[in-house]
PDB file of N, CA and C in Angstrom:
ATOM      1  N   UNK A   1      20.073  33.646  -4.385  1.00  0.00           N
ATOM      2  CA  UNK A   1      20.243  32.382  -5.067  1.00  0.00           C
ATOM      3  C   UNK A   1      18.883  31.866  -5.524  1.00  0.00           C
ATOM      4  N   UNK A   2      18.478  31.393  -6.861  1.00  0.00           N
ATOM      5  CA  UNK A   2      17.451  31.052  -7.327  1.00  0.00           C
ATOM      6  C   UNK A   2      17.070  29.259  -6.910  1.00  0.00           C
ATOM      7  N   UNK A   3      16.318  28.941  -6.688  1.00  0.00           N
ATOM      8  CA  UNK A   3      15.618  27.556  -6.394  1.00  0.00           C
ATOM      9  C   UNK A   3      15.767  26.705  -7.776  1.00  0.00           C
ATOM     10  N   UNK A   4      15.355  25.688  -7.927  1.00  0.00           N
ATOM     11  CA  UNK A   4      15.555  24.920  -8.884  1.00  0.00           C
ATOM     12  C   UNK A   4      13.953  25.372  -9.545  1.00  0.00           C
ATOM     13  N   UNK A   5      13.001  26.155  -9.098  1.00  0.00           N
ATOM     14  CA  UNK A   5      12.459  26.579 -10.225  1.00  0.00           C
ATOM     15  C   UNK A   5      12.792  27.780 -10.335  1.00  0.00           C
ATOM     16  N   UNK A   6      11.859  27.885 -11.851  1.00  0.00           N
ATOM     17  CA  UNK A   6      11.966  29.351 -12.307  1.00  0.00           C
ATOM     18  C   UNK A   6      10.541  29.130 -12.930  1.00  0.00           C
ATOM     19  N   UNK A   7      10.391  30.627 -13.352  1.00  0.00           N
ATOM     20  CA  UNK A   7       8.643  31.255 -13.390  1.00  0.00           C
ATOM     21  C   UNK A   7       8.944  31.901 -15.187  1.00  0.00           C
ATOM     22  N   UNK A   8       7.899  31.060 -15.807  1.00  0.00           N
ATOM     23  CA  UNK A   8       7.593  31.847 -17.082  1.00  0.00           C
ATOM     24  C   UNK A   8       6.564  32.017 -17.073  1.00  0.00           C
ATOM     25  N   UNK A   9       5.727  32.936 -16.796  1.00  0.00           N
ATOM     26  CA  UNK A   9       4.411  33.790 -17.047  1.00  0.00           C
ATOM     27  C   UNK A   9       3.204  33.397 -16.001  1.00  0.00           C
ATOM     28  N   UNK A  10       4.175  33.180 -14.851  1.00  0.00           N
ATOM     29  CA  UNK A  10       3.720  33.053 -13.848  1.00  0.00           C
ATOM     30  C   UNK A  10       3.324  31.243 -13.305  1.00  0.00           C
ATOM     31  N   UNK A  11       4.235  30.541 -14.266  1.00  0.00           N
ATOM     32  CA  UNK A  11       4.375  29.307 -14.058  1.00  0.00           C
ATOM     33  C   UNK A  11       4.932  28.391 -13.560  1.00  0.00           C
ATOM     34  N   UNK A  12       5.632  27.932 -13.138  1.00  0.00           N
ATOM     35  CA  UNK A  12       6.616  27.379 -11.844  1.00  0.00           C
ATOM     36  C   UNK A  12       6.599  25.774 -12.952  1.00  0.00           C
ATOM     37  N   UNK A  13       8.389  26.195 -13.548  1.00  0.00           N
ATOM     38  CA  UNK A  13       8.797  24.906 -14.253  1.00  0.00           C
ATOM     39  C   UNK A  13      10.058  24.337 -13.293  1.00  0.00           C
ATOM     40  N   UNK A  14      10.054  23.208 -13.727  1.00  0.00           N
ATOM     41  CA  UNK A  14      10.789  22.488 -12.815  1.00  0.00           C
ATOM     42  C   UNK A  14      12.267  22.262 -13.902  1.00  0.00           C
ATOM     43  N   UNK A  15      13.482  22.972 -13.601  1.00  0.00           N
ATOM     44  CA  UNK A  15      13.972  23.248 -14.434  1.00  0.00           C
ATOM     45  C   UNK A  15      15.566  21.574 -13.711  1.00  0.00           C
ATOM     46  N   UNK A  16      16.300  21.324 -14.763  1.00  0.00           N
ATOM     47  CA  UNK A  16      17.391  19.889 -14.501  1.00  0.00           C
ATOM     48  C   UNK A  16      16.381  18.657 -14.391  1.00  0.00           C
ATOM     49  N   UNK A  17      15.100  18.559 -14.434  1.00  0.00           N
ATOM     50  CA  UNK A  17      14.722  17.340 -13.918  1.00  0.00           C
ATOM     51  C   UNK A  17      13.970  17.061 -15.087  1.00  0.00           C
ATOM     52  N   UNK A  18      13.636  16.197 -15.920  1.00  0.00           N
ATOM     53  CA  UNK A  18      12.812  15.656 -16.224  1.00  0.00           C
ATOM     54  C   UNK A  18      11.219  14.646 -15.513  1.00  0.00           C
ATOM     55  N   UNK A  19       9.946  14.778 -16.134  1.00  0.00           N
ATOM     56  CA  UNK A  19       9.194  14.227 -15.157  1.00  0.00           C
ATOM     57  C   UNK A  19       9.618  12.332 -15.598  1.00  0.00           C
ATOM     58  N   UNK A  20       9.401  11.830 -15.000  1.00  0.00           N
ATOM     59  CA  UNK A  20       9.678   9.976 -15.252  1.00  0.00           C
ATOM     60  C   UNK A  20       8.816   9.342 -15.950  1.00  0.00           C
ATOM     61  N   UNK A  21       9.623   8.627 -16.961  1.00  0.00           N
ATOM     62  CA  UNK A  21       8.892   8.267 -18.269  1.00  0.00           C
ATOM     63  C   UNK A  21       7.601   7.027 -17.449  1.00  0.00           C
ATOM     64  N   UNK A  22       7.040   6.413 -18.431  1.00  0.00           N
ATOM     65  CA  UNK A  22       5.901   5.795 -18.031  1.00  0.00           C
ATOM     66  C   UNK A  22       6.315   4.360 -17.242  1.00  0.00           C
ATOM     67  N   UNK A  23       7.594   3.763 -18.213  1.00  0.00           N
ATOM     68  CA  UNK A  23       7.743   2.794 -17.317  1.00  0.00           C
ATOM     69  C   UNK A  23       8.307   2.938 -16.184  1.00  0.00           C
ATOM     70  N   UNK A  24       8.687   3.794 -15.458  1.00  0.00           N
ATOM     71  CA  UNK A  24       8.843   4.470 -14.032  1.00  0.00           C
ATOM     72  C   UNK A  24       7.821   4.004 -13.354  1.00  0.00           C
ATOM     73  N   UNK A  25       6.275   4.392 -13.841  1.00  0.00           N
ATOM     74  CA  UNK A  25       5.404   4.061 -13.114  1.00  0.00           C
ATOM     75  C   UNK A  25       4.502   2.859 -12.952  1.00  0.00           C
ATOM     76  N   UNK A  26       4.885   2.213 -14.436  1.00  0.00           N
ATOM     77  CA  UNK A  26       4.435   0.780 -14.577  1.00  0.00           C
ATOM     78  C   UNK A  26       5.493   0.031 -13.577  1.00  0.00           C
ATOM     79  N   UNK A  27       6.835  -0.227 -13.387  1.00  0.00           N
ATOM     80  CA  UNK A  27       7.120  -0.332 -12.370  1.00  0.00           C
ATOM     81  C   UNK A  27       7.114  -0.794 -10.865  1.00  0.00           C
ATOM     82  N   UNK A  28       6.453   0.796 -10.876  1.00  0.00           N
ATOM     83  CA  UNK A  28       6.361   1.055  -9.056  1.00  0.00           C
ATOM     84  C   UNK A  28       4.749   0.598  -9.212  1.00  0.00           C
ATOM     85  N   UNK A  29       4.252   0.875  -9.778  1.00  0.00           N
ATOM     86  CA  UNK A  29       2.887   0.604  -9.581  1.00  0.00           C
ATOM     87  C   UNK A  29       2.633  -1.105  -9.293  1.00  0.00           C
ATOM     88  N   UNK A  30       3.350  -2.141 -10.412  1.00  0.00           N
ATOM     89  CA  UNK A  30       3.468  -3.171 -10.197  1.00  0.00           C
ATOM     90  C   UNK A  30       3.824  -4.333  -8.923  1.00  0.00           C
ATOM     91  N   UNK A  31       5.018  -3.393  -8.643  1.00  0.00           N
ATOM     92  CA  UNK A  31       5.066  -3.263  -7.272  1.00  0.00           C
ATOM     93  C   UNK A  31       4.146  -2.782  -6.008  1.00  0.00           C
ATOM     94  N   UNK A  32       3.737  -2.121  -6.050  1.00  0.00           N
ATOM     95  CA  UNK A  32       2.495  -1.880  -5.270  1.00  0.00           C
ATOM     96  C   UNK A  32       1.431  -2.995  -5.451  1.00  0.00           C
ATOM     97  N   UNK A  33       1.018  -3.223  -6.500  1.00  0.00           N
ATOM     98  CA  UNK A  33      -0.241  -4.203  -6.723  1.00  0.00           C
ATOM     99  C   UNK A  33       0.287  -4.914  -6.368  1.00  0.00           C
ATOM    100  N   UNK A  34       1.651  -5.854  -6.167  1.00  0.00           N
ATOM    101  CA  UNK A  34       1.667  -6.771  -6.041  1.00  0.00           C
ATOM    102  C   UNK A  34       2.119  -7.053  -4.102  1.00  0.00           C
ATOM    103  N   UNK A  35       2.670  -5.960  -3.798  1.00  0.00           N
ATOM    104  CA  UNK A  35       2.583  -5.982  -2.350  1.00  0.00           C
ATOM    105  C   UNK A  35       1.040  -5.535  -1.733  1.00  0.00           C
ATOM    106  N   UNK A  36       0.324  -5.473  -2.583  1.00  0.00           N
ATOM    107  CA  UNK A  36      -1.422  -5.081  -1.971  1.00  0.00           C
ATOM    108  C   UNK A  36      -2.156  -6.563  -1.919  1.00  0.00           C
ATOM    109  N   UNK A  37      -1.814  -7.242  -2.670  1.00  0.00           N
ATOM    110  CA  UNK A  37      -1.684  -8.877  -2.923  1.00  0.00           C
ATOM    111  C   UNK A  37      -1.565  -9.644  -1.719  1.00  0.00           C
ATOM    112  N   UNK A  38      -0.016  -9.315  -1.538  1.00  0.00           N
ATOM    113  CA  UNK A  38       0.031 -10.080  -0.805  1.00  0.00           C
ATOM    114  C   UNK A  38      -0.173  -9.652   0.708  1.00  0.00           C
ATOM    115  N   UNK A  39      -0.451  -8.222   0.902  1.00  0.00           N
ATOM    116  CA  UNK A  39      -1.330  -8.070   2.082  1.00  0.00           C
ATOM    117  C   UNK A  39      -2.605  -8.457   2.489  1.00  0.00           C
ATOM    118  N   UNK A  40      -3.328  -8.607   1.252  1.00  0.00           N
ATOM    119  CA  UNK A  40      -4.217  -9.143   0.926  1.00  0.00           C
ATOM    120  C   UNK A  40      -4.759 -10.654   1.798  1.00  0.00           C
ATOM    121  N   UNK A  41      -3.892 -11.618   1.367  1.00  0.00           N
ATOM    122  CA  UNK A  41      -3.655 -12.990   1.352  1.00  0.00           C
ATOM    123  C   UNK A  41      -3.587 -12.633   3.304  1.00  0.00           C
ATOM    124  N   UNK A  42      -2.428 -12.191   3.039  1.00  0.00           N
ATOM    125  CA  UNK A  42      -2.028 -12.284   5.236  1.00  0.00           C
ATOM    126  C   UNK A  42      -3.856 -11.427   5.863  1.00  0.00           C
ATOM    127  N   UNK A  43      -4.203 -11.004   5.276  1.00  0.00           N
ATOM    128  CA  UNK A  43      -5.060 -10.563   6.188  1.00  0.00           C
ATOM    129  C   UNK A  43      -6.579 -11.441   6.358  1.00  0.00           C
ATOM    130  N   UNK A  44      -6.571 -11.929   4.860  1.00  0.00           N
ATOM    131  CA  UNK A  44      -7.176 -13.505   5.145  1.00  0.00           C
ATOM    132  C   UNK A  44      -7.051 -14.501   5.922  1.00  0.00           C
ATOM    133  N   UNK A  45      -5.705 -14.655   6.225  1.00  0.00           N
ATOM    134  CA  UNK A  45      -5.150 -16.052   6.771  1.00  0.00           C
ATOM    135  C   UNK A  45      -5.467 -15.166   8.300  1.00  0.00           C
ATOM    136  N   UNK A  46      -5.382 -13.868   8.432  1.00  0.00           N
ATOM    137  CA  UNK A  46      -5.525 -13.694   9.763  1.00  0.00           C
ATOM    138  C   UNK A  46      -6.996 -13.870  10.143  1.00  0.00           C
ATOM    139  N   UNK A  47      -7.728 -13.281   9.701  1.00  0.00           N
ATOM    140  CA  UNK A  47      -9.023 -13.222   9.789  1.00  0.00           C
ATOM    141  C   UNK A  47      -9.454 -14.407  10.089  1.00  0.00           C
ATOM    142  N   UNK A  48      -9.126 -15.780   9.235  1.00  0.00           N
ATOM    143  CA  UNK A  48      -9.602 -17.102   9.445  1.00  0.00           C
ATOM    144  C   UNK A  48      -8.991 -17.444  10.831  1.00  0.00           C
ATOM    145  N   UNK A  49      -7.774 -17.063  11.319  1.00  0.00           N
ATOM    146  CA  UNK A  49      -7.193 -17.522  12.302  1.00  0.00           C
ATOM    147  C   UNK A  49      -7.990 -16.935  13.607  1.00  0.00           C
ATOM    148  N   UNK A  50      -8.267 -16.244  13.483  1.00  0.00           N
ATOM    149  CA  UNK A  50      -9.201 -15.580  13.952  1.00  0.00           C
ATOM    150  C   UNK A  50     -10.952 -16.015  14.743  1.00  0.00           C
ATOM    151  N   UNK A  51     -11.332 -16.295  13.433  1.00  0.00           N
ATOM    152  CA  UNK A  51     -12.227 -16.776  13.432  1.00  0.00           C
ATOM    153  C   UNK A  51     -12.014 -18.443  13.924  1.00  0.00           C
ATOM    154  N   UNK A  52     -11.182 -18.972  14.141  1.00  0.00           N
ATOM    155  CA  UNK A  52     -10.736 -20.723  14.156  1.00  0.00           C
ATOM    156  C   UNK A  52     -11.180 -20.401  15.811  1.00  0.00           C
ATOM    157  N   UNK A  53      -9.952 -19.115  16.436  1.00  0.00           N
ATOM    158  CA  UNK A  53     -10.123 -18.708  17.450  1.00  0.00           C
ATOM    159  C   UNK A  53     -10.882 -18.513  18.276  1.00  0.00           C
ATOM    160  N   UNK A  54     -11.895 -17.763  17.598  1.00  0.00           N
ATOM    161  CA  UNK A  54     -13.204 -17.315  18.229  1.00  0.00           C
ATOM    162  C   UNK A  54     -13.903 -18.391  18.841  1.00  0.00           C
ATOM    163  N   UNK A  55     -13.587 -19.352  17.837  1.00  0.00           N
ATOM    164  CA  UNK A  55     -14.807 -20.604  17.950  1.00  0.00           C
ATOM    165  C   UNK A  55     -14.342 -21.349  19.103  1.00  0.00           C
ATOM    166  N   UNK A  56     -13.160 -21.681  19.097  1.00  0.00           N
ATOM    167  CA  UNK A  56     -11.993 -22.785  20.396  1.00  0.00           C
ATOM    168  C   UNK A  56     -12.587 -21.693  21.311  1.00  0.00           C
ATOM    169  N   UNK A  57     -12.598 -20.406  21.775  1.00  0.00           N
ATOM    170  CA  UNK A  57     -13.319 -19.782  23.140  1.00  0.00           C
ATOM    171  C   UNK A  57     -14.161 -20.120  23.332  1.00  0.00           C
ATOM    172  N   UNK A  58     -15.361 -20.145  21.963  1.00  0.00           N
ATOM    173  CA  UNK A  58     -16.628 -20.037  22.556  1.00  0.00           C
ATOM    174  C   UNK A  58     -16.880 -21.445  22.738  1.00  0.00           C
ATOM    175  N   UNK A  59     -16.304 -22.743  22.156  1.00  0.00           N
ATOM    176  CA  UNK A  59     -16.259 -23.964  22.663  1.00  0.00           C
ATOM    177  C   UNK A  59     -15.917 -24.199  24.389  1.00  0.00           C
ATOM    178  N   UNK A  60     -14.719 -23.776  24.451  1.00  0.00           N
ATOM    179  CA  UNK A  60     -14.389 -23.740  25.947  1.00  0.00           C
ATOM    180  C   UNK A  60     -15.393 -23.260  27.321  1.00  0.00           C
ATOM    181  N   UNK A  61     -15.956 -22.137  26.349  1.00  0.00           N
ATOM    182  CA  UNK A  61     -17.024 -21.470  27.623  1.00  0.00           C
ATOM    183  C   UNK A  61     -18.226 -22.326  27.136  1.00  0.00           C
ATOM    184  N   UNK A  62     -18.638 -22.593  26.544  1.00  0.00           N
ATOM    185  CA  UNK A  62     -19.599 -23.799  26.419  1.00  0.00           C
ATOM    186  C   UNK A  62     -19.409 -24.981  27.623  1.00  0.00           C
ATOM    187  N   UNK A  63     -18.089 -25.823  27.114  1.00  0.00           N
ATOM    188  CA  UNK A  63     -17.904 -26.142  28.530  1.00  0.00           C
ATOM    189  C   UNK A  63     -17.967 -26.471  29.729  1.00  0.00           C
ATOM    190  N   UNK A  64     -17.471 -25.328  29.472  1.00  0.00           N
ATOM    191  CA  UNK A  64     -17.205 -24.757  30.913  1.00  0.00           C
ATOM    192  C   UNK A  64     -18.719 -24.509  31.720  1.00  0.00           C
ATOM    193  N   UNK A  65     -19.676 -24.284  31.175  1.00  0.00           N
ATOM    194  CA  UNK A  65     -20.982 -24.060  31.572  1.00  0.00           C
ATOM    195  C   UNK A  65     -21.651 -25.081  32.280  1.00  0.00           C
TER     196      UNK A  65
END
């Protein structure tokens, strides 16, 4: 039984499928940028939270001293 390719001159075509036109990838890509965004944003808000954090410890052990 043959695979969904086949070989012309030693080439491996991908035969029933077409490759996906461009807006396929404008798309997904859009999607991506825009979930990179908003990972973006959360990893800010963490970072600051973070940092808010850091400071309320090192206040406390101040303190505490």
């Amino acid at each position: 039984m043959k695979s969904k390719r086949t070989e012309l001159n030693g080439n491996p075509l991908q035969t029933g499928a077409e490759f996906p036109n461009a807006r396929y990838f404008q798309i997904h890509f859009q999607y991506l940028h825009e979930i990179i965004g908003d990972l973006k944003v959360q990893v800010d808000k963490a970072n600051q939270q973070i940092a808010e954090l850091q400071l309320q410890i090192q206040d406390h052990a101040d303190s505490n001293n």
